[in-house]
C-alpha atoms as a PDB file:
ATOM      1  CA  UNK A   1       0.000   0.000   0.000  1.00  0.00           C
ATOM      2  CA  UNK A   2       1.477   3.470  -0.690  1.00  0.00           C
ATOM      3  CA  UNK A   3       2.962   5.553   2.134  1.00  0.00           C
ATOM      4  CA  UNK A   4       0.116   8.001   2.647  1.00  0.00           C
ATOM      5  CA  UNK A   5       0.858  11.556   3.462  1.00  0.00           C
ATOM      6  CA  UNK A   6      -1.081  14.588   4.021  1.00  0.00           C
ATOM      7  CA  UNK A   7      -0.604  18.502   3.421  1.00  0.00           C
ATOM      8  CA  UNK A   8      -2.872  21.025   3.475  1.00  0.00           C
ATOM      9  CA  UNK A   9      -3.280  25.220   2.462  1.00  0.00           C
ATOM     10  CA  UNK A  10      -5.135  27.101   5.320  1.00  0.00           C
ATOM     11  CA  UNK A  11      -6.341  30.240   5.115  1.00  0.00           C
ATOM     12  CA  UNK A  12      -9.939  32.088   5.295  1.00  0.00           C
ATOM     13  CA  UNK A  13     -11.124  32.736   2.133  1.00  0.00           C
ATOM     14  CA  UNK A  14      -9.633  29.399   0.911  1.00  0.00           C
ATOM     15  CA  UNK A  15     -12.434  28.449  -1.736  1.00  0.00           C
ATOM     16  CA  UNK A  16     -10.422  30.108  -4.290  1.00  0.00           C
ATOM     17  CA  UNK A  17      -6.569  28.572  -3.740  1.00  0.00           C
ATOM     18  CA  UNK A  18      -4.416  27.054  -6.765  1.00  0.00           C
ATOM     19  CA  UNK A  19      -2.412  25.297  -4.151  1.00  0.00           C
ATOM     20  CA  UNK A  20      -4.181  21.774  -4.609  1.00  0.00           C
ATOM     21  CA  UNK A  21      -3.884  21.973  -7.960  1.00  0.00           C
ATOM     22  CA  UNK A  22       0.116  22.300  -7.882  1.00  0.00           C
ATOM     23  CA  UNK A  23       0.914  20.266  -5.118  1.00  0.00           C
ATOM     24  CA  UNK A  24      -1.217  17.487  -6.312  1.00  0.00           C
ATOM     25  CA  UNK A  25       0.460  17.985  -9.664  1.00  0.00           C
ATOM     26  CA  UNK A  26       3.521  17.775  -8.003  1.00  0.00           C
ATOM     27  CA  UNK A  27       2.812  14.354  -5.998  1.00  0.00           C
ATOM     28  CA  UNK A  28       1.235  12.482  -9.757  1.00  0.00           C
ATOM     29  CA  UNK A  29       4.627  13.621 -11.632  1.00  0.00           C
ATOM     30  CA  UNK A  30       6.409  12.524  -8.434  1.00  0.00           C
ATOM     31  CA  UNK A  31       5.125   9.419  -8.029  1.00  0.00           C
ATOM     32  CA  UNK A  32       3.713  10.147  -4.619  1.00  0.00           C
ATOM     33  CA  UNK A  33       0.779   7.742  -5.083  1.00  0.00           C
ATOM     34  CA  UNK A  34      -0.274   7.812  -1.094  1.00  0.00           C
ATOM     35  CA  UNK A  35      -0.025  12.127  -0.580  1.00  0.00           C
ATOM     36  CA  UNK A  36      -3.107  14.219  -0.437  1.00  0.00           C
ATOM     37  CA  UNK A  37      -3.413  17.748  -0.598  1.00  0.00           C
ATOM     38  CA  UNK A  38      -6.272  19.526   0.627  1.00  0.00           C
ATOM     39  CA  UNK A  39      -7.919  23.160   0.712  1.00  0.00           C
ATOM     40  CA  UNK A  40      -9.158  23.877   4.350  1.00  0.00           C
ATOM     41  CA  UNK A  41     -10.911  26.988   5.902  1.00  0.00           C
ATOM     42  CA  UNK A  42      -9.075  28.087   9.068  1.00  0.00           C
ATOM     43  CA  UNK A  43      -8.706  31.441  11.351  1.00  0.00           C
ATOM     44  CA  UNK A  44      -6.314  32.985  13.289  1.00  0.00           C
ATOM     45  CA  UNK A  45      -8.077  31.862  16.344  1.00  0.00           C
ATOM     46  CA  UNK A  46      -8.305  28.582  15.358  1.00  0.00           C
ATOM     47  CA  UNK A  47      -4.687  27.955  13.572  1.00  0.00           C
ATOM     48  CA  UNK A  48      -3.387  26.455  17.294  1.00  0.00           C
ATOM     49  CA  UNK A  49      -6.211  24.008  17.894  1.00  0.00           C
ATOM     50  CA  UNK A  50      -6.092  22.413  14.166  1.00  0.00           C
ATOM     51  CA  UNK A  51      -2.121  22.325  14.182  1.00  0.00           C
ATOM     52  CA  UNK A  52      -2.009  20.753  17.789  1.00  0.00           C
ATOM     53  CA  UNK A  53      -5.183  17.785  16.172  1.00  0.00           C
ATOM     54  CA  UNK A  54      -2.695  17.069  13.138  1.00  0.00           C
ATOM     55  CA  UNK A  55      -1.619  13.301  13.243  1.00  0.00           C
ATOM     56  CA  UNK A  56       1.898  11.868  12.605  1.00  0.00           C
ATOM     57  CA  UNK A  57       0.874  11.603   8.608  1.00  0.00           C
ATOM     58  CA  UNK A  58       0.837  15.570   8.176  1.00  0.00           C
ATOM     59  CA  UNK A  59       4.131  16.739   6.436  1.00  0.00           C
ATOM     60  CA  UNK A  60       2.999  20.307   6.074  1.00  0.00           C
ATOM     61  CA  UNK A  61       1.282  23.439   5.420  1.00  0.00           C
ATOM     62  CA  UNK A  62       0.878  25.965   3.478  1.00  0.00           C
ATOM     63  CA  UNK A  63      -0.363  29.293   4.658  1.00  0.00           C
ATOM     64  CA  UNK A  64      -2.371  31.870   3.289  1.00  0.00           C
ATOM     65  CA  UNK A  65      -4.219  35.530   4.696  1.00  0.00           C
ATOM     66  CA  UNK A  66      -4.486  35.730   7.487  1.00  0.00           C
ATOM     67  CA  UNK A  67      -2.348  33.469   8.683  1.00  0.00           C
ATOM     68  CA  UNK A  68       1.211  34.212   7.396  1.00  0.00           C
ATOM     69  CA  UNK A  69       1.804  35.894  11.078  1.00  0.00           C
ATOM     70  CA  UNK A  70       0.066  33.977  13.415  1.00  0.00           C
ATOM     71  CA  UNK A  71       1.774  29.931  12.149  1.00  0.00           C
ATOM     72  CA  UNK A  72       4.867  32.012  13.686  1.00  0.00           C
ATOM     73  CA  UNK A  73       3.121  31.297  17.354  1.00  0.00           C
ATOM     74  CA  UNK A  74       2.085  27.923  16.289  1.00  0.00           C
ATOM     75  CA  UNK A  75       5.877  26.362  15.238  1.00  0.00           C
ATOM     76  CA  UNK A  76       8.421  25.003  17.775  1.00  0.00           C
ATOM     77  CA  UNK A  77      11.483  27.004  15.384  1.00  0.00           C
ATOM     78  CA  UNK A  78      11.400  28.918  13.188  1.00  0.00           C
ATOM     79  CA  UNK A  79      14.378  29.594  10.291  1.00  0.00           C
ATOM     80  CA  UNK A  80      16.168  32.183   9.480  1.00  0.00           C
ATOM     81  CA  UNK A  81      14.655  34.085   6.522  1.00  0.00           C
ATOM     82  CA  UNK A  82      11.390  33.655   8.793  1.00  0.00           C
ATOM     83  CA  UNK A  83      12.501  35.564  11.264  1.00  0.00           C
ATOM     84  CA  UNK A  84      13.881  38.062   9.880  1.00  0.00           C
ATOM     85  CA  UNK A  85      10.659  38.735   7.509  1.00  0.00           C
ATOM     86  CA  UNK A  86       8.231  38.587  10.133  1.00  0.00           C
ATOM     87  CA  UNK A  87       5.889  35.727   8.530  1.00  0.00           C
ATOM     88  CA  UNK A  88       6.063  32.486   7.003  1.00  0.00           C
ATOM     89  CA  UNK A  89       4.052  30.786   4.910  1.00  0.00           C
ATOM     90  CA  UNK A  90       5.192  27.114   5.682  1.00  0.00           C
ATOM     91  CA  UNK A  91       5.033  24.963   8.442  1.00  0.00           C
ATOM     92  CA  UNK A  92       6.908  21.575   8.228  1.00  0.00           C
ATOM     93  CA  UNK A  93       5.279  18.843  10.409  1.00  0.00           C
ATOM     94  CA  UNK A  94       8.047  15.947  10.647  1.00  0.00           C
ATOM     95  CA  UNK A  95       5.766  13.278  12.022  1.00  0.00           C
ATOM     96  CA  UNK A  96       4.932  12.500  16.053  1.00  0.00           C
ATOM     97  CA  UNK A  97       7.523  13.963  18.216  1.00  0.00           C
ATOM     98  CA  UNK A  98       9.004  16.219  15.968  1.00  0.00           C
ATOM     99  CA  UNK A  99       9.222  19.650  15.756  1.00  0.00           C
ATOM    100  CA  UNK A 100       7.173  22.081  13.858  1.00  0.00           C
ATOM    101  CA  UNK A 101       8.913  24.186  11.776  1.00  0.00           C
ATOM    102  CA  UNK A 102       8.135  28.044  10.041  1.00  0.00           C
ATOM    103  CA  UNK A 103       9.527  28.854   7.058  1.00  0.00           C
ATOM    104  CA  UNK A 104       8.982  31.072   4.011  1.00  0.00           C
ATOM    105  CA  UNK A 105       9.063  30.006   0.602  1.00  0.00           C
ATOM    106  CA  UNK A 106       6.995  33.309  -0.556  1.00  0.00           C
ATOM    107  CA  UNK A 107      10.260  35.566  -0.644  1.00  0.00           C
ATOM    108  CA  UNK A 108      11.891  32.691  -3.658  1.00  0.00           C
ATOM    109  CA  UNK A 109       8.423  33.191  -5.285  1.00  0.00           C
ATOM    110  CA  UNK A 110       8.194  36.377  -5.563  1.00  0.00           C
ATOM    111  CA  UNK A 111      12.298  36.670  -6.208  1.00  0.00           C
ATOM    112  CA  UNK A 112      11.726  33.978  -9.231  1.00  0.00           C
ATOM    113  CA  UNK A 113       8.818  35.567 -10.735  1.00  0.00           C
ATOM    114  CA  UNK A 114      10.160  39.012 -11.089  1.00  0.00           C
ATOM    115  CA  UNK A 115      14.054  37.445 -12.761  1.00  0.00           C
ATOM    116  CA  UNK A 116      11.681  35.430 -15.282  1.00  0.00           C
ATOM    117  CA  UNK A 117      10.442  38.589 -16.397  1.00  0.00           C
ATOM    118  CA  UNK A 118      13.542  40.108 -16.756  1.00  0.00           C
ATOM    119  CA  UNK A 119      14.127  42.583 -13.631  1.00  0.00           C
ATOM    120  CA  UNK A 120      17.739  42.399 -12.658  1.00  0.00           C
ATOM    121  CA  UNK A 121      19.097  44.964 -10.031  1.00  0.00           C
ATOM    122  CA  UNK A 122      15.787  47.443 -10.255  1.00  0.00           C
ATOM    123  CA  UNK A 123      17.026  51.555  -9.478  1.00  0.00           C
ATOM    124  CA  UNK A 124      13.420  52.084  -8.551  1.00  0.00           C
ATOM    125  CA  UNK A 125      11.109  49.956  -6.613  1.00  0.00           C
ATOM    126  CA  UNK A 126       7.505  50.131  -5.759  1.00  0.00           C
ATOM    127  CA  UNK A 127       6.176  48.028  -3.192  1.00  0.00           C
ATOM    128  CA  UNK A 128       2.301  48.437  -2.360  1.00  0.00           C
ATOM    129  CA  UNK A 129       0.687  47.174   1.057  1.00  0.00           C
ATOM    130  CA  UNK A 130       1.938  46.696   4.279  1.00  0.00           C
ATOM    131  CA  UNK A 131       0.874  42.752   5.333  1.00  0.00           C
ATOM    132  CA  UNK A 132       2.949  39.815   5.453  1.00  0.00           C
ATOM    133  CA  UNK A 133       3.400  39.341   1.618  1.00  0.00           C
ATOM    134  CA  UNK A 134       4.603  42.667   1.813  1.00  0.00           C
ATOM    135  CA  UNK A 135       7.154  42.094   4.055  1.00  0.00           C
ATOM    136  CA  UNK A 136       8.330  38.774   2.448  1.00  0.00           C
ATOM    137  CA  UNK A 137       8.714  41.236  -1.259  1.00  0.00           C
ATOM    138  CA  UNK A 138      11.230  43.503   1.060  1.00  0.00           C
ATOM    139  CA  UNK A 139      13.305  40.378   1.350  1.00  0.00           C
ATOM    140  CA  UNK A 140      12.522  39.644  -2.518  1.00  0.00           C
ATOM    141  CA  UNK A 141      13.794  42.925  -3.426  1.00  0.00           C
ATOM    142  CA  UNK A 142      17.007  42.720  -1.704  1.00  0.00           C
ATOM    143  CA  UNK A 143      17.559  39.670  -3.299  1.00  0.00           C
ATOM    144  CA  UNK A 144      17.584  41.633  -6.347  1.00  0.00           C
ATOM    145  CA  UNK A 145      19.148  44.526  -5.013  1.00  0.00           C
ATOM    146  CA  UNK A 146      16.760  46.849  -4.453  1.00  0.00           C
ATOM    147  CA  UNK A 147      17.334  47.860  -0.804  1.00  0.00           C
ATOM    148  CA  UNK A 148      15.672  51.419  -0.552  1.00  0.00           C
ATOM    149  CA  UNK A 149      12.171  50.632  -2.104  1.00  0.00           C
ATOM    150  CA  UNK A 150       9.066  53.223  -2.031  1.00  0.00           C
ATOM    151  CA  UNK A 151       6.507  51.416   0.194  1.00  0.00           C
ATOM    152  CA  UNK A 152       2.853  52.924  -0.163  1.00  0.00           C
ATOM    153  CA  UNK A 153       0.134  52.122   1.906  1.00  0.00           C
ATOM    154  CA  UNK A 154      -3.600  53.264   2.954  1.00  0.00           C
ATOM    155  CA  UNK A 155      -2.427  53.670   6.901  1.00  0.00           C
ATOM    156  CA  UNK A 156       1.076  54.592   8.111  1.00  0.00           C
ATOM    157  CA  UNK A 157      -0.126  53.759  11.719  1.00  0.00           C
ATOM    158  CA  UNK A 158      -0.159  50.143  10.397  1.00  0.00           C
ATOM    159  CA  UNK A 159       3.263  49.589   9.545  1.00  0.00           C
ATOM    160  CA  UNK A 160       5.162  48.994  12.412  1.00  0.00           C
ATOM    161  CA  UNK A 161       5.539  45.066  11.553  1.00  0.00           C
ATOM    162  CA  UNK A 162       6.348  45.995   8.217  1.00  0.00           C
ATOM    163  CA  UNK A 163       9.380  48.382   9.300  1.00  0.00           C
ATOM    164  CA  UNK A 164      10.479  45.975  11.845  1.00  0.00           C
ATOM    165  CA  UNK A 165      10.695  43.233   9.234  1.00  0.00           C
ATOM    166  CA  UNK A 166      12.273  45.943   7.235  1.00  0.00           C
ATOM    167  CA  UNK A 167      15.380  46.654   9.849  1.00  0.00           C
ATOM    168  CA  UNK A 168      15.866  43.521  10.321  1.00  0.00           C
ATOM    169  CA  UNK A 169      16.175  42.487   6.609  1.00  0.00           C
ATOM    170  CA  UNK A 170      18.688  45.875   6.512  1.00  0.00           C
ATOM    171  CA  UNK A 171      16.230  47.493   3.748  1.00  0.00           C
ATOM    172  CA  UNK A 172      15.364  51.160   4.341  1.00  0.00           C
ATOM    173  CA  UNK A 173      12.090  51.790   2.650  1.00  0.00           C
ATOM    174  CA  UNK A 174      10.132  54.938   2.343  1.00  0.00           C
ATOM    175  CA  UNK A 175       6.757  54.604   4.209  1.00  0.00           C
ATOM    176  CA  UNK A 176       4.573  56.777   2.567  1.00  0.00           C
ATOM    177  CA  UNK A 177       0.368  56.616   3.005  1.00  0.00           C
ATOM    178  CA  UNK A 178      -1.885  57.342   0.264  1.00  0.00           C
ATOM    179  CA  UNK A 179      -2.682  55.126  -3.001  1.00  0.00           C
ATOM    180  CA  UNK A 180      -3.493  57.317  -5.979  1.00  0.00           C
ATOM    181  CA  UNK A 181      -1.452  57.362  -9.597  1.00  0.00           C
ATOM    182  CA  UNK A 182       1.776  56.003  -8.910  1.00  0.00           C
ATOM    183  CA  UNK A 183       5.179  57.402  -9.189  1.00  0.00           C
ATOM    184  CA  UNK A 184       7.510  56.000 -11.527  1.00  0.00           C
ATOM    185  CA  UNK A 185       9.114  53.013 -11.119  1.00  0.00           C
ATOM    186  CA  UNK A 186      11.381  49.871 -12.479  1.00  0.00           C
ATOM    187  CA  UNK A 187       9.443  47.788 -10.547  1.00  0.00           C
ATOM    188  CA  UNK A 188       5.924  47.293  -9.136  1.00  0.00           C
ATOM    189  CA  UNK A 189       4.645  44.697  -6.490  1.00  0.00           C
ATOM    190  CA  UNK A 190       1.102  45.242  -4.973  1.00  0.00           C
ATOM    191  CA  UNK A 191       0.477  42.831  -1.983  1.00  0.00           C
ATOM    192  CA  UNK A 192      -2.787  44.298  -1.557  1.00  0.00           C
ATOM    193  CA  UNK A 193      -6.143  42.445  -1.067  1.00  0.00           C
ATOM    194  CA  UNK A 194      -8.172  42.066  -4.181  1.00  0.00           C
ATOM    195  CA  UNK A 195     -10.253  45.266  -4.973  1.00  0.00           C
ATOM    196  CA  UNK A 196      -7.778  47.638  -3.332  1.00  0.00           C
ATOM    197  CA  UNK A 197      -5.461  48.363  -6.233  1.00  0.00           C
ATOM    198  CA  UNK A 198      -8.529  48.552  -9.207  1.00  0.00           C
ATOM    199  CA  UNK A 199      -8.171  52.191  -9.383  1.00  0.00           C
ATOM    200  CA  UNK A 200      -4.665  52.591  -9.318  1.00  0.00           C
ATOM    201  CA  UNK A 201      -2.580  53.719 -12.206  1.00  0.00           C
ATOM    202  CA  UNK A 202       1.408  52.982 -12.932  1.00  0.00           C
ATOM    203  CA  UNK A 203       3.418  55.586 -14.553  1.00  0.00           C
ATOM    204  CA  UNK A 204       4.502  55.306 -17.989  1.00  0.00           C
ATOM    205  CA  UNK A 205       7.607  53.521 -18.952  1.00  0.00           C
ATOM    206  CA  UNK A 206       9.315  50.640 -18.914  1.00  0.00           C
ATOM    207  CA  UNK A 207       8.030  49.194 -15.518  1.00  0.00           C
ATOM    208  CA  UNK A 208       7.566  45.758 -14.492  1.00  0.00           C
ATOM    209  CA  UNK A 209       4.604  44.640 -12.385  1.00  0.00           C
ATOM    210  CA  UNK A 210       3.602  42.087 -10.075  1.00  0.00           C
ATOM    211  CA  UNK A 211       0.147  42.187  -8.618  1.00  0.00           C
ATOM    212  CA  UNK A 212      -0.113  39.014  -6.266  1.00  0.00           C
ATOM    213  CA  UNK A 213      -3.617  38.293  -6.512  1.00  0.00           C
ATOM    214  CA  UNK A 214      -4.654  36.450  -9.387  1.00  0.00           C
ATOM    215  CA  UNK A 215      -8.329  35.112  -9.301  1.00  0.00           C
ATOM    216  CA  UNK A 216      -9.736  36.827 -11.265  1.00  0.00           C
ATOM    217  CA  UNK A 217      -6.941  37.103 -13.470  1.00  0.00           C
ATOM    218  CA  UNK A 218      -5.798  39.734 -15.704  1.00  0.00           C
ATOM    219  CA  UNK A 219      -7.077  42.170 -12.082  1.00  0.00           C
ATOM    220  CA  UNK A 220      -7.797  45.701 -12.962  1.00  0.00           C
ATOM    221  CA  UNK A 221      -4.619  47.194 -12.180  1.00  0.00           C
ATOM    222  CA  UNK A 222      -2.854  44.388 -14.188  1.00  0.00           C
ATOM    223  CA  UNK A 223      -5.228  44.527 -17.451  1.00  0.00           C
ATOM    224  CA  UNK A 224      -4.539  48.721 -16.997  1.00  0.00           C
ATOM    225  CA  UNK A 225      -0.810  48.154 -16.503  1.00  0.00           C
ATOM    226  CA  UNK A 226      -0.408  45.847 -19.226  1.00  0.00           C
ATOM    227  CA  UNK A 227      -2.718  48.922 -21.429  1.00  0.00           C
ATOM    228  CA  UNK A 228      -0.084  51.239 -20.256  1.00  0.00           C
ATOM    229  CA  UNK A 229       2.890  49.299 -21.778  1.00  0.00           C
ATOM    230  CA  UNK A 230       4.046  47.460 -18.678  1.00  0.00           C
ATOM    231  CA  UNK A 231       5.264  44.090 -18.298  1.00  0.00           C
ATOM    232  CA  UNK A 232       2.784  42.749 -16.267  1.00  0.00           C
ATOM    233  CA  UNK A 233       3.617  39.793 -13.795  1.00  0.00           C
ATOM    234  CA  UNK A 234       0.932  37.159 -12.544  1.00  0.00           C
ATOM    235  CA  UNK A 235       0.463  36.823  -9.066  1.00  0.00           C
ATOM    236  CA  UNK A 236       0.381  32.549 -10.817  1.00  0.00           C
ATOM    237  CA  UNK A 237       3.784  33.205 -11.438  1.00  0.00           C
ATOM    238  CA  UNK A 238       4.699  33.336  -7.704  1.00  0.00           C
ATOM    239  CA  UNK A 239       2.178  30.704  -6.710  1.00  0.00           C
ATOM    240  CA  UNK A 240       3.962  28.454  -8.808  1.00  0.00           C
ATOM    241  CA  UNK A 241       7.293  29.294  -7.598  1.00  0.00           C
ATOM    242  CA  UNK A 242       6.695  29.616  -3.788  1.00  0.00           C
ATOM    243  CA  UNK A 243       4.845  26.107  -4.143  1.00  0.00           C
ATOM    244  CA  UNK A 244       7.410  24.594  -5.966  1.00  0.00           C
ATOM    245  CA  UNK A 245       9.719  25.489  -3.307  1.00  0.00           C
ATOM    246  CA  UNK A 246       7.128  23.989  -0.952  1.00  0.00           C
ATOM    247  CA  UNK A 247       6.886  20.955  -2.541  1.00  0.00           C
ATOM    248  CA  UNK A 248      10.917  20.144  -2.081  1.00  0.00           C
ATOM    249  CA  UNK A 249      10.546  20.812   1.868  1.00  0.00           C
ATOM    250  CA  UNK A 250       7.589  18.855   1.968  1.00  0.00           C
ATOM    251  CA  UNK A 251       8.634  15.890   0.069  1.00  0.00           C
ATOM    252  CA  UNK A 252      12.568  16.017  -0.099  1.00  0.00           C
ATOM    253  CA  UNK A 253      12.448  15.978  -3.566  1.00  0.00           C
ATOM    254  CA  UNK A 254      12.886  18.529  -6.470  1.00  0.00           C
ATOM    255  CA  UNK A 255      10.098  20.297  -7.611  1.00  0.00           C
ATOM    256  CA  UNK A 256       8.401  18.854 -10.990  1.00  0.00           C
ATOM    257  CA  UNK A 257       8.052  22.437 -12.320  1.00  0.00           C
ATOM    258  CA  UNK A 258       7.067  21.864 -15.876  1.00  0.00           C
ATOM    259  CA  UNK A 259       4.283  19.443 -14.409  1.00  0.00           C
ATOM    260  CA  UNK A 260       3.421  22.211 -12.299  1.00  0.00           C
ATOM    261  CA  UNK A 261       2.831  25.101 -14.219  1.00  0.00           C
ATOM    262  CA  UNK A 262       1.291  22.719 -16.801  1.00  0.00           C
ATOM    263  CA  UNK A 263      -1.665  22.170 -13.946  1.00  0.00           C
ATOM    264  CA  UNK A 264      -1.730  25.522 -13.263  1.00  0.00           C
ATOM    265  CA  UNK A 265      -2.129  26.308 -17.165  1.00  0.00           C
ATOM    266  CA  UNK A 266      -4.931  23.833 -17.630  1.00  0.00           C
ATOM    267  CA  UNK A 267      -6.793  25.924 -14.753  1.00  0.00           C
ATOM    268  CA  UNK A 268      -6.566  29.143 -16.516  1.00  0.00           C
ATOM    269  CA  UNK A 269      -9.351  30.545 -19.213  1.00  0.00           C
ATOM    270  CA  UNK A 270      -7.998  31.130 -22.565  1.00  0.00           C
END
């Protein structure tokens, strides 16, 4: 009988997440006849209680809003890049008696995404929203060198986890509130919930952009970036990546990412 396994994405809404569809993609190209991914609703006030049920076949979890903070309290360590973000989106379960552990595969999304569509080294950065995924593209844009990025948000009295993250990471952003027409930029990444960019507007010019939500997909501000001349980036692009990086701490094996982003194609409307 196969060695069955179990993994899940929590999150609340959840109705909507690609995950199953890449991780199961992932376990079929794998050969991982006994694993089973699963979509399940969950809160911050109940994250403890379903972690602490979880028997010894749980591997992992993936973590979605608004829960990329709270799995911190939840896990017995927590790594590095973690830490020094301020979130995770990953907890490892190695079995009865182990110990939980946080990590965050979002930053090599996001970091991935944004080099496959060709930013290298951006002068000018744009980061939009102050959450979690917000402070996991900080750490993104170091990794590509941008270490003084504009940071926009709706509330400046919001951002103290964000700035922490920040000093810790050794970025110095600019904190500034208001979201209206955008100031130009190399590079564009809006971690904001779905609705909150529609309106916005990206300068002309040779900008990249990244919105992170991506049902329904092209979003308003993509379709009018992409209008605008932009090279816009699907928030798919760093589901794919940040899963695929889940899949090789979940399983111990590389990512099948060709079978992956084939799934996630056959999703997708034409």
């Amino acid at each position: 009988m196969p060695d069955k396994r179990r993994a899940a994405v929590l999150g609340r809404p959840i109705g909507h997440s690609l995950s199953p569809v890449l991780h199961s993609a992932a376990y079929r190209a794998l050969g991982l006849a006994g694993w089973r991914y699963e979509a399940v609703d969950c809160g911050e006030a109940e994250l403890a209680g379903l972690v602490a049920g979880l028997g010894p076949e749980w591997v992992g979890l993936s973590l979605t809003m608004p829960l990329k903070r709270a799995v911190l309290a939840v896990a017995d360590e927590v790594s590095p890049l973690a830490t020094a973000v301020g979130a995770a989106n990953t907890l490892l379960l190695p079995g009865a008696g182990g110990r939980r552990r946080a990590d965050n595969t979002d930053v090599a999304g996001l970091a991935a995404a944004l080099r496959e569509a060709g930013v290298d080294r951006p002068d000018r950065a744009l980061l939009l929203g102050a959450g979690g995924t917000a402070q996991a593209a900080l750490a993104a844009l170091r990794e590509l060198g941008a270490t003084a990025p504009t940071v926009l948000v709706r509330d400046t009295g919001r951002t103290a986890e964000l700035r922490a993250a920040a000093e810790r990471l050794g970025v110095t952003p600019a904190v500034r509130a208001g979201l209206g027409d955008l100031p130009p930029a190399d590079v564009v990444i809006s971690t904001l919930p779905a609705g909150a960019a529609d309106e916005l507007r990206v300068a002309p010019g040779d900008t990249a952009v990244l919105d992170v939500v991506y049902a329904p997909w092209p979003t308003p501000f993509a379709a009018r970036a992409a209008a605008g001349g932009a090279r816009v980036v699907s928030g798919l692009a760093m589901l794919l990546h940040q899963a695929a990086a889940q899949v090789e701490l979940m399983t111990g094996r590389p990512a099948p990412l060709d079978a992956m982003r084939a799934a996630l194609a056959g999703r997708m409307p034409s």
